[in-house]
C-alpha atoms as a PDB file:
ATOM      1  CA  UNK A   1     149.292 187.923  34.533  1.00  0.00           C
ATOM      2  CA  UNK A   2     152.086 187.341  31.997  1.00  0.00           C
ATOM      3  CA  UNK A   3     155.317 188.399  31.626  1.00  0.00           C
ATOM      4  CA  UNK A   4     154.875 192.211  29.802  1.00  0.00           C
ATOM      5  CA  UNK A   5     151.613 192.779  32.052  1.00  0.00           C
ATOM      6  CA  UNK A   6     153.860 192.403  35.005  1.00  0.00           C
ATOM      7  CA  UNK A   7     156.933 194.730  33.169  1.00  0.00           C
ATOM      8  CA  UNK A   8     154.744 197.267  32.820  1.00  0.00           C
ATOM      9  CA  UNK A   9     152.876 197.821  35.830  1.00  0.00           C
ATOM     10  CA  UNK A  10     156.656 197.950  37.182  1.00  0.00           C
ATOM     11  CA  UNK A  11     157.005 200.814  34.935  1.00  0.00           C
ATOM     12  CA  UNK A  12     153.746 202.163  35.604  1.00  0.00           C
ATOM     13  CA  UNK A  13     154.600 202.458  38.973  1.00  0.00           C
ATOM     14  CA  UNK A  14     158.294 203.708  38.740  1.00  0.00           C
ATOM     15  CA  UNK A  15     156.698 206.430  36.544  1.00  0.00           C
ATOM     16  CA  UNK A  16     153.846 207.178  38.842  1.00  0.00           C
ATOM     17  CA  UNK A  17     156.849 207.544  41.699  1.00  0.00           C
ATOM     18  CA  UNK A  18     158.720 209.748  39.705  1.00  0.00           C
ATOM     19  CA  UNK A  19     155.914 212.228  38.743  1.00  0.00           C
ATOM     20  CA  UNK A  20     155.284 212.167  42.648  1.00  0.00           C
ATOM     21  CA  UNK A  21     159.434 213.148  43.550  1.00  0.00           C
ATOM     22  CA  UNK A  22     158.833 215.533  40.323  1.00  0.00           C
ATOM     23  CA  UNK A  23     156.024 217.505  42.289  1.00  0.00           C
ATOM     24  CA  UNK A  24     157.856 217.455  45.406  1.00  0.00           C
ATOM     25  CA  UNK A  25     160.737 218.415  43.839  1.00  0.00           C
ATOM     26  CA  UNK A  26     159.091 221.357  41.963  1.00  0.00           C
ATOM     27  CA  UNK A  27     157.032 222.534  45.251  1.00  0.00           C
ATOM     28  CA  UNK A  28     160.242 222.042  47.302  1.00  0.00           C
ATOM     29  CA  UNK A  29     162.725 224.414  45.530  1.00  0.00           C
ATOM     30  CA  UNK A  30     163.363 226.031  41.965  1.00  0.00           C
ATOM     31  CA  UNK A  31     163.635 223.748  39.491  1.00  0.00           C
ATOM     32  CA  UNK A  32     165.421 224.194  35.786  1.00  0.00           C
ATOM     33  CA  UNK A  33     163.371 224.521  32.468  1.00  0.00           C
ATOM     34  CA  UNK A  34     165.271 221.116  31.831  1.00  0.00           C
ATOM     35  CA  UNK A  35     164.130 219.638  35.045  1.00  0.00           C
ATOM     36  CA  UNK A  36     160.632 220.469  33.795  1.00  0.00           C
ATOM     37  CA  UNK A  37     160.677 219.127  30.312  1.00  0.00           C
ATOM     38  CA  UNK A  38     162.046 215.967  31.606  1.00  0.00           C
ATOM     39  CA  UNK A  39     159.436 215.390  34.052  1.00  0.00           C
ATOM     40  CA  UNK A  40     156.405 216.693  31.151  1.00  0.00           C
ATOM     41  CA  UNK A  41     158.759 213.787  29.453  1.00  0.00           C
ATOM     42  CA  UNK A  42     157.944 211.465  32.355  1.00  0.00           C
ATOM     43  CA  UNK A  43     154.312 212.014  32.514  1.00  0.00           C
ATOM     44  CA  UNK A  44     153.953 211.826  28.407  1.00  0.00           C
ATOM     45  CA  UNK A  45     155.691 207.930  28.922  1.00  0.00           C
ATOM     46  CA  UNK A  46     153.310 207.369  31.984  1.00  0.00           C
ATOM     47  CA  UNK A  47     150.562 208.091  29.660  1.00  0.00           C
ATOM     48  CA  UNK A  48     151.741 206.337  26.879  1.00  0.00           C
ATOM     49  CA  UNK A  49     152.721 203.140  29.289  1.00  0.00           C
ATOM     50  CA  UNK A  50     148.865 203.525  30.553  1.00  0.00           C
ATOM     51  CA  UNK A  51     147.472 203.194  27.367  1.00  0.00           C
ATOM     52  CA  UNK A  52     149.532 200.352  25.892  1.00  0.00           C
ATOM     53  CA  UNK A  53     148.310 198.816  29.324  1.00  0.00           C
ATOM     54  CA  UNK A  54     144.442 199.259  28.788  1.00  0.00           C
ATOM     55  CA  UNK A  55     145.490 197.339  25.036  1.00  0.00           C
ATOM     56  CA  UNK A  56     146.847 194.426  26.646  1.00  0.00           C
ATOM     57  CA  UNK A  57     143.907 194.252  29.034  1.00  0.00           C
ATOM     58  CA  UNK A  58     141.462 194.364  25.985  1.00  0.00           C
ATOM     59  CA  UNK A  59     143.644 192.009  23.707  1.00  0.00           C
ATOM     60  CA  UNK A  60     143.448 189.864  26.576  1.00  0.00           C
ATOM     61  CA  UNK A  61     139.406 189.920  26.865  1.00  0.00           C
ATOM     62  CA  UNK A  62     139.296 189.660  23.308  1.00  0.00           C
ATOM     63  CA  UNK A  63     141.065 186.101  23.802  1.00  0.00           C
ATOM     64  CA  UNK A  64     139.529 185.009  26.929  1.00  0.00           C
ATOM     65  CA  UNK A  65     136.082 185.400  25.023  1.00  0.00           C
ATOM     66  CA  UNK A  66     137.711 183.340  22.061  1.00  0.00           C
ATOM     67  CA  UNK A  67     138.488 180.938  24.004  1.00  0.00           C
ATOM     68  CA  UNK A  68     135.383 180.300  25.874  1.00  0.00           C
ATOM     69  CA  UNK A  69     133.635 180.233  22.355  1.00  0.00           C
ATOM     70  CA  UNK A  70     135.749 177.788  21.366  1.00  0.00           C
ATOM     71  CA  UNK A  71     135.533 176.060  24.468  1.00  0.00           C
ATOM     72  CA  UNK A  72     131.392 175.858  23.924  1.00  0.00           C
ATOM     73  CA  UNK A  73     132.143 174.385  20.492  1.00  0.00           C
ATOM     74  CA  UNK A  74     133.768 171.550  21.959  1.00  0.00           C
ATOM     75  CA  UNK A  75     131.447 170.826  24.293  1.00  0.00           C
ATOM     76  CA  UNK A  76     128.625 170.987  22.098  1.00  0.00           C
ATOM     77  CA  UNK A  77     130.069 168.530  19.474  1.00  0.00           C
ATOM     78  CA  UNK A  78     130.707 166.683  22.246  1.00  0.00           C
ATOM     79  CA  UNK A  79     127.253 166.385  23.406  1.00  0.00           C
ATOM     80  CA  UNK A  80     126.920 165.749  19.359  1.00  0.00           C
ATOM     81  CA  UNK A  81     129.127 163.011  19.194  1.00  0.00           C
ATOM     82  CA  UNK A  82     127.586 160.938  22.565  1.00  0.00           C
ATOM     83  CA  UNK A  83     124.201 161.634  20.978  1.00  0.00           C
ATOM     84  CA  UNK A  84     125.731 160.034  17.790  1.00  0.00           C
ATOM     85  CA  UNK A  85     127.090 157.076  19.042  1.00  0.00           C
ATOM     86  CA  UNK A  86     123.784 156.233  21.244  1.00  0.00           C
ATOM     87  CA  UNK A  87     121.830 156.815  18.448  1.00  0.00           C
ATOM     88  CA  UNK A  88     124.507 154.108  16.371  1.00  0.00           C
ATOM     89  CA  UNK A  89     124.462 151.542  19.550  1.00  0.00           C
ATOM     90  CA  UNK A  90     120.137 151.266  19.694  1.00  0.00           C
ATOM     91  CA  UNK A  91     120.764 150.736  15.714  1.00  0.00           C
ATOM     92  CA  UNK A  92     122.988 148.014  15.864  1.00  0.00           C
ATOM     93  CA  UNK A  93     120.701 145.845  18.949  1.00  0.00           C
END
């Protein structure tokens, strides 16, 4: 996984703790209005952080697909290019 994969699971997770202290924190005692839009803050950014992460992971399909087309294209031309050059050496004997 590469570096901004790896930054934001980190954040995934930090958020993911801090929604859990949030509900503790809210079921433990009385918490401010401000204490609440902050954490409907938190969980908007978790969201957010989520999606962006299911991008990467389809970005990164869409590439690992690209390259194993391209990868086939080598191979076949060079399959192409033995076939070639046998087909060249029983020409010249």
């Amino acid at each position: 996984i590469g570096g901004y994969p790896m930054k934001l699971n980190i954040r995934l997770l930090a958020g993911a703790c801090l929604l859990a202290f949030g509900s503790l924190l809210i079921s433990a005692c009385g918490v401010s209005e401000e204490q609440l839009a902050q954490l409907e803050m938190k969980k908007k950014e978790v969201k957010n952080l989520e999606i962006q992460a299911n991008g990467f992971k389809d970005e990164r399909a869409r590439l690992e697909k690209e390259i194993a087309d391209k990868n086939k294209k080598v191979d076949d031309c060079s399959k192409t290019k033995q076939e070639v050059k046998a087909n060249l050496d029983k020409i010249k004997k």
